[in-house]
Protein backbone atom coordinates (compact mmCIF):
# COMPACT_ATOMS: atom_id res chain seq x y z
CA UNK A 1 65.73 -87.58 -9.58
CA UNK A 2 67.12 -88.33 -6.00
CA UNK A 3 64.69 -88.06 -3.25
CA UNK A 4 65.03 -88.74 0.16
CA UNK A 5 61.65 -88.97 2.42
CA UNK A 6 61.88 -86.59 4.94
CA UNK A 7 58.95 -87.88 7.44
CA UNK A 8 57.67 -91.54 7.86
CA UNK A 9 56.91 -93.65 10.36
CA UNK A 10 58.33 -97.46 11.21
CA UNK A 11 55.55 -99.06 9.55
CA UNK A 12 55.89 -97.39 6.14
CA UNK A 13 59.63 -97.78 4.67
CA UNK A 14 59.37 -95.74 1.60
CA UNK A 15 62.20 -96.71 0.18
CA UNK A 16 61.43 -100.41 -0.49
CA UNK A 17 58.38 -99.34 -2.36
CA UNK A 18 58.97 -96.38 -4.31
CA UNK A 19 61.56 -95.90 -7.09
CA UNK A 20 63.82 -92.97 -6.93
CA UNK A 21 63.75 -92.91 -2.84
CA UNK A 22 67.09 -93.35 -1.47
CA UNK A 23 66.92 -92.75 2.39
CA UNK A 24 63.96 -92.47 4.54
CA UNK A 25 63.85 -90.45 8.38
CA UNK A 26 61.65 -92.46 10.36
CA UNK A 27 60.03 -90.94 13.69
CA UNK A 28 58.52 -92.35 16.21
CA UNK A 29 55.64 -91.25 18.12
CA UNK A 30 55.64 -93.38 21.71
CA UNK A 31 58.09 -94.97 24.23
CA UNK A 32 56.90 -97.88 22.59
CA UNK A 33 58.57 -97.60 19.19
CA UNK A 34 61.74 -96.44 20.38
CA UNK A 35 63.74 -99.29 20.45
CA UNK A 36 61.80 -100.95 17.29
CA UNK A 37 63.09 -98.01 15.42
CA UNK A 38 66.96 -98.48 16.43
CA UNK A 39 66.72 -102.25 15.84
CA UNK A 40 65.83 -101.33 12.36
CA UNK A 41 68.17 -98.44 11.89
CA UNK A 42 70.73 -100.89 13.01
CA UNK A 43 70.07 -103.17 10.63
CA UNK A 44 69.63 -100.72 7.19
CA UNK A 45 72.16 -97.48 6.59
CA UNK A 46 69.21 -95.96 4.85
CA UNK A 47 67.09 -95.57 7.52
CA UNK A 48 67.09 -92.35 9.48
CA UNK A 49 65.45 -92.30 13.22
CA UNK A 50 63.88 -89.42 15.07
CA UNK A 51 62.69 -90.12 18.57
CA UNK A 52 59.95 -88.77 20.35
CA UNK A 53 56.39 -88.44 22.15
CA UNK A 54 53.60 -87.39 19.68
CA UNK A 55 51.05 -85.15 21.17
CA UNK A 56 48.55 -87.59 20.30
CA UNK A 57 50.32 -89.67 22.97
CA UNK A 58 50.94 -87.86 25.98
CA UNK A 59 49.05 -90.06 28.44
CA UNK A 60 51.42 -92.69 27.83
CA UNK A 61 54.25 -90.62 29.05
CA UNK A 62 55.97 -91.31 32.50
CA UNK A 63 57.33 -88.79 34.93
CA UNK A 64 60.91 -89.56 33.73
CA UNK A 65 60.27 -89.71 29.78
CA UNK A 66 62.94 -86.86 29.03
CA UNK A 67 66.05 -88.63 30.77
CA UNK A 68 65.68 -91.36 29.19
CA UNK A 69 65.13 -89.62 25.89
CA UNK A 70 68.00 -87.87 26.79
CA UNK A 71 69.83 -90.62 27.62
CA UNK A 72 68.82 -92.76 24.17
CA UNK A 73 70.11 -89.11 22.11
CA UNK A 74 73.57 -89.62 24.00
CA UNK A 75 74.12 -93.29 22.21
CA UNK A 76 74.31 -91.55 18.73
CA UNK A 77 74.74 -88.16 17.96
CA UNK A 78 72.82 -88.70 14.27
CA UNK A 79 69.59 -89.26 16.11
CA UNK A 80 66.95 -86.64 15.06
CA UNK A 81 63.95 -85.74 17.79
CA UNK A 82 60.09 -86.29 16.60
CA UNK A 83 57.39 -86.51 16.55
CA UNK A 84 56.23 -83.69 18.87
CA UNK A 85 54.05 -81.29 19.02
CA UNK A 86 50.33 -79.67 19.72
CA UNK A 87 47.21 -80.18 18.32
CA UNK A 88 44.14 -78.80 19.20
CA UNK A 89 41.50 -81.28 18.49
CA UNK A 90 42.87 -84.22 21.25
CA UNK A 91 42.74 -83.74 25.02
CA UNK A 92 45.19 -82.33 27.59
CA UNK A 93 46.50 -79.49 25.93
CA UNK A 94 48.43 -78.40 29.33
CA UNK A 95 50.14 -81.66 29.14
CA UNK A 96 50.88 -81.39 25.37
CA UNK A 97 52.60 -78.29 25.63
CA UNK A 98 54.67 -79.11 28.88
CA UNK A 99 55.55 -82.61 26.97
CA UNK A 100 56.24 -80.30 23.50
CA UNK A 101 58.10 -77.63 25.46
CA UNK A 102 60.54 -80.08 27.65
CA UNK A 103 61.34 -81.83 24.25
CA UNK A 104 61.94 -78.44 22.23
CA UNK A 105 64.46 -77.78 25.30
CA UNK A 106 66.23 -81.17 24.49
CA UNK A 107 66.93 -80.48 20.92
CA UNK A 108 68.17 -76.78 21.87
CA UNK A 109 70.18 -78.54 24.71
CA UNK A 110 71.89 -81.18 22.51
CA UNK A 111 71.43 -79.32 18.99
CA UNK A 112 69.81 -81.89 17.14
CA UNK A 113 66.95 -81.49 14.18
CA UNK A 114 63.17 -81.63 15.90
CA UNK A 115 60.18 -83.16 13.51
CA UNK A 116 56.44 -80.88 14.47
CA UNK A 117 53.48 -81.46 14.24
CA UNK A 118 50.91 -79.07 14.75
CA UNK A 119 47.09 -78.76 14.30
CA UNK A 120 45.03 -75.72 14.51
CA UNK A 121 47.36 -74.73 17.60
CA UNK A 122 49.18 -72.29 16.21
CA UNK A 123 48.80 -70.04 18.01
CA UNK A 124 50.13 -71.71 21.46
CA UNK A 125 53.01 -72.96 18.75
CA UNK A 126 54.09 -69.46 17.93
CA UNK A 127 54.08 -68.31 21.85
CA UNK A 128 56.50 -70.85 22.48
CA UNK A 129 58.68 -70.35 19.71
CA UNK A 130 59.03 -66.47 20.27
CA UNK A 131 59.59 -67.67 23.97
CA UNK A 132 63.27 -70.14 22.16
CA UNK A 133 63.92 -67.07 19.62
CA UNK A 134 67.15 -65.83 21.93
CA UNK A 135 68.25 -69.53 21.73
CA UNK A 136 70.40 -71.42 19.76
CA UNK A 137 67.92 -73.71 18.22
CA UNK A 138 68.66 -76.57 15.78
CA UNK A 139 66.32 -77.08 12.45
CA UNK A 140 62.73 -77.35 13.22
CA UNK A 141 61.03 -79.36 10.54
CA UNK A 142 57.39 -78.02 10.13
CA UNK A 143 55.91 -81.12 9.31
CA UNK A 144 52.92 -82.06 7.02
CA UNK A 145 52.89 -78.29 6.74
CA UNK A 146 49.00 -76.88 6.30
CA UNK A 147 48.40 -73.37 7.90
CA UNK A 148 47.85 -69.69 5.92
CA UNK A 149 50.66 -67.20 4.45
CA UNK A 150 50.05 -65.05 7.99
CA UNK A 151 51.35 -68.01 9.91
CA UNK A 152 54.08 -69.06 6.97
CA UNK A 153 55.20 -65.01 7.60
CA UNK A 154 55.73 -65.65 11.32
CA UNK A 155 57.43 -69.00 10.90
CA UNK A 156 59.67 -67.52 7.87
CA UNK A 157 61.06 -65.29 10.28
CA UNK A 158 62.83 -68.13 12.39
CA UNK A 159 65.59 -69.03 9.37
CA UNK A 160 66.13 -72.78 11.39
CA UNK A 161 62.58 -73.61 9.95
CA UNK A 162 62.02 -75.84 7.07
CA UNK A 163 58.61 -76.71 5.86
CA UNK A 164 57.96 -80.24 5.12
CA UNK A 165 54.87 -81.38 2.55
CA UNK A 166 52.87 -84.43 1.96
CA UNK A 167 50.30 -83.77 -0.22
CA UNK A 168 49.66 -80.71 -2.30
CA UNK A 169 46.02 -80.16 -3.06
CA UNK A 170 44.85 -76.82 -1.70
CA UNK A 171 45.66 -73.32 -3.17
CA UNK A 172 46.39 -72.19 0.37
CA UNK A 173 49.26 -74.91 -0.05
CA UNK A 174 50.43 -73.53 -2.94
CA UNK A 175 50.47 -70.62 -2.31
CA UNK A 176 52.16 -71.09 1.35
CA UNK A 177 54.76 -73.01 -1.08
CA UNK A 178 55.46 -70.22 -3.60
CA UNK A 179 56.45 -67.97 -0.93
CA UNK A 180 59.02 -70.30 0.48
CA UNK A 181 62.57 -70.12 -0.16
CA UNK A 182 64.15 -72.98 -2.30
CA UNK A 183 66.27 -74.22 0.68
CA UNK A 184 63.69 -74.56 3.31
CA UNK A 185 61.39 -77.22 1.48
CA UNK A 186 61.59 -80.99 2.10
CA UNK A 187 59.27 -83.78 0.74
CA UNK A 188 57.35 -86.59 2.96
CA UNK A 189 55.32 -89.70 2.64
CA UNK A 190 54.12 -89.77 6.46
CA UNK A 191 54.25 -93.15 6.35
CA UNK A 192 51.22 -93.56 3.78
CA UNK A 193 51.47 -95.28 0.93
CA UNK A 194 49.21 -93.05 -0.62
CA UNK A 195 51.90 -90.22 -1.05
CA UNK A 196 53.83 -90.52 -4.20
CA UNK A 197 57.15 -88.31 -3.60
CA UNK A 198 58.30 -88.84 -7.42
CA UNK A 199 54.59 -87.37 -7.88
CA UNK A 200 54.94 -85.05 -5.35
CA UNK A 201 58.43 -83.42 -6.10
CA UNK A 202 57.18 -83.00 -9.84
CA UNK A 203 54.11 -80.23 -8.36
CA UNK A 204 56.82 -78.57 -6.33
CA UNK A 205 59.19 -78.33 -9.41
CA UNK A 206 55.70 -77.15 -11.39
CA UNK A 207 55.10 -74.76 -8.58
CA UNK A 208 58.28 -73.21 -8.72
CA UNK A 209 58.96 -73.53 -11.76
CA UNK A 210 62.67 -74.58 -11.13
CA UNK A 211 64.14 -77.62 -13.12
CA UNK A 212 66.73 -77.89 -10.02
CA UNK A 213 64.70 -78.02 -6.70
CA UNK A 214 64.70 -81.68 -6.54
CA UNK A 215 68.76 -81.61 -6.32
CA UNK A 216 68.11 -78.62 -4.08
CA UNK A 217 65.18 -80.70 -1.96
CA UNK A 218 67.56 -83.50 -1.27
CA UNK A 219 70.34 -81.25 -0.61
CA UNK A 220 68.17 -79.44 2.15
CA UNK A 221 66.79 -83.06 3.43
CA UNK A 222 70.65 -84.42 3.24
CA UNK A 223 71.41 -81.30 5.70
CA UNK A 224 68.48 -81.54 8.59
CA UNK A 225 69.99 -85.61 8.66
CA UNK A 226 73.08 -84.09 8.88
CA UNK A 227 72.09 -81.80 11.69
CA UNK A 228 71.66 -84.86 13.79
């Protein structure tokens, strides 16, 4: 069983810890990280790096955040955007969605694969999305994926979303993930230690009761790298 982890963070290398984990794509979530994370990609080929500013940490962001986000993107083409996105239970939710929204714009702009995160903001989420639909946008990992099979309808009609998963222990979750096509599911840790993904690919192979999806869940992850 091959498994790449398809969401972590720099402090949580999956790779060295769990058995059967090839690659991991690491995203950041401040300024701060940035150039920790290319250090370390520099220094292992199995390391992955998305950068990006987490909605969690807006209020660190300065004025000129997206050039030089831009301009970090332009130094490899494999480099990945995340983690963005909205989430309704911190502050500044104006800010959030400009930061979320000039980001989105970026990985249309330079086509590269965008990690999100969103909490109980779908609904702001979907506005924006329907507001990209005419565009060519890249792969939009859904990440840490927990919502109902209304919103998984609405998001399954964008075919650049994939649905990423952490931890499967809600029906709503299984259900959300027996209504998903084959190709659109990915695996994570989130950077916690707590997520086994050997663990975690076996309920997704129970779920859909198909011997091949981890070939076919490393295939998919193998392609939104790919993506850059």
């Amino acid at each position: 069983m091959k498994i790449i982890d398809a969401h972590s963070h720099i402090d949580y290398i999956t790779y060295k810890y769990q058995p059967g984990v090839s690659d991991v794509i690491c995203c950041t979530t401040n300024e701060k990280q940035w150039p920790i994370l290319i250090d370390m990609i520099k220094h292992n080929n199995n390391i992955h790096g998305a950068f990006g500013i987490h909605p969690w940490f807006v209020d660190s962001v300065q004025n000129n955040f997206c050039d030089k986000l831009e301009q970090l993107l332009h130094t490899d083409s494999r480099y990945m955007i995340g983690e963005v996105g909205l989430d309704k239970y911190k502050p500044n939710m104006n800010k959030q969605i400009d930061i979320f929204t000039k980001q989105l714009e970026l990985a249309i702009k330079l086509k590269r694969t965008i990690f999100v995160h969103c909490t109980g903001a779908w609904d702001k989420m979907l506005h924006i999305l329907k507001q990209y639909k005419k565009y060519d946008v890249p792969i939009i990992v859904m990440h840490a994926f927990k919502s109902n099979v209304d919103i998984l309808s609405q998001l399954l009609e964008y075919k650049n979303i994939m649905f990423s998963f952490n931890k499967i222990d809600m029906c709503a979750i299984n259900s959300c993930i027996e209504r998903i096509p084959v190709d659109r599911i990915l695996i994570e840790s989130d950077g916690k230690n707590s997520s086994n993904l050997t663990d975690l690919m076996q309920q997704v192979i129970d779920i859909k009761n198909d011997v091949n999806i981890s070939n076919i869940i490393y295939n998919n992850t193998f392609k939104v790298i790919s993506n850059g």
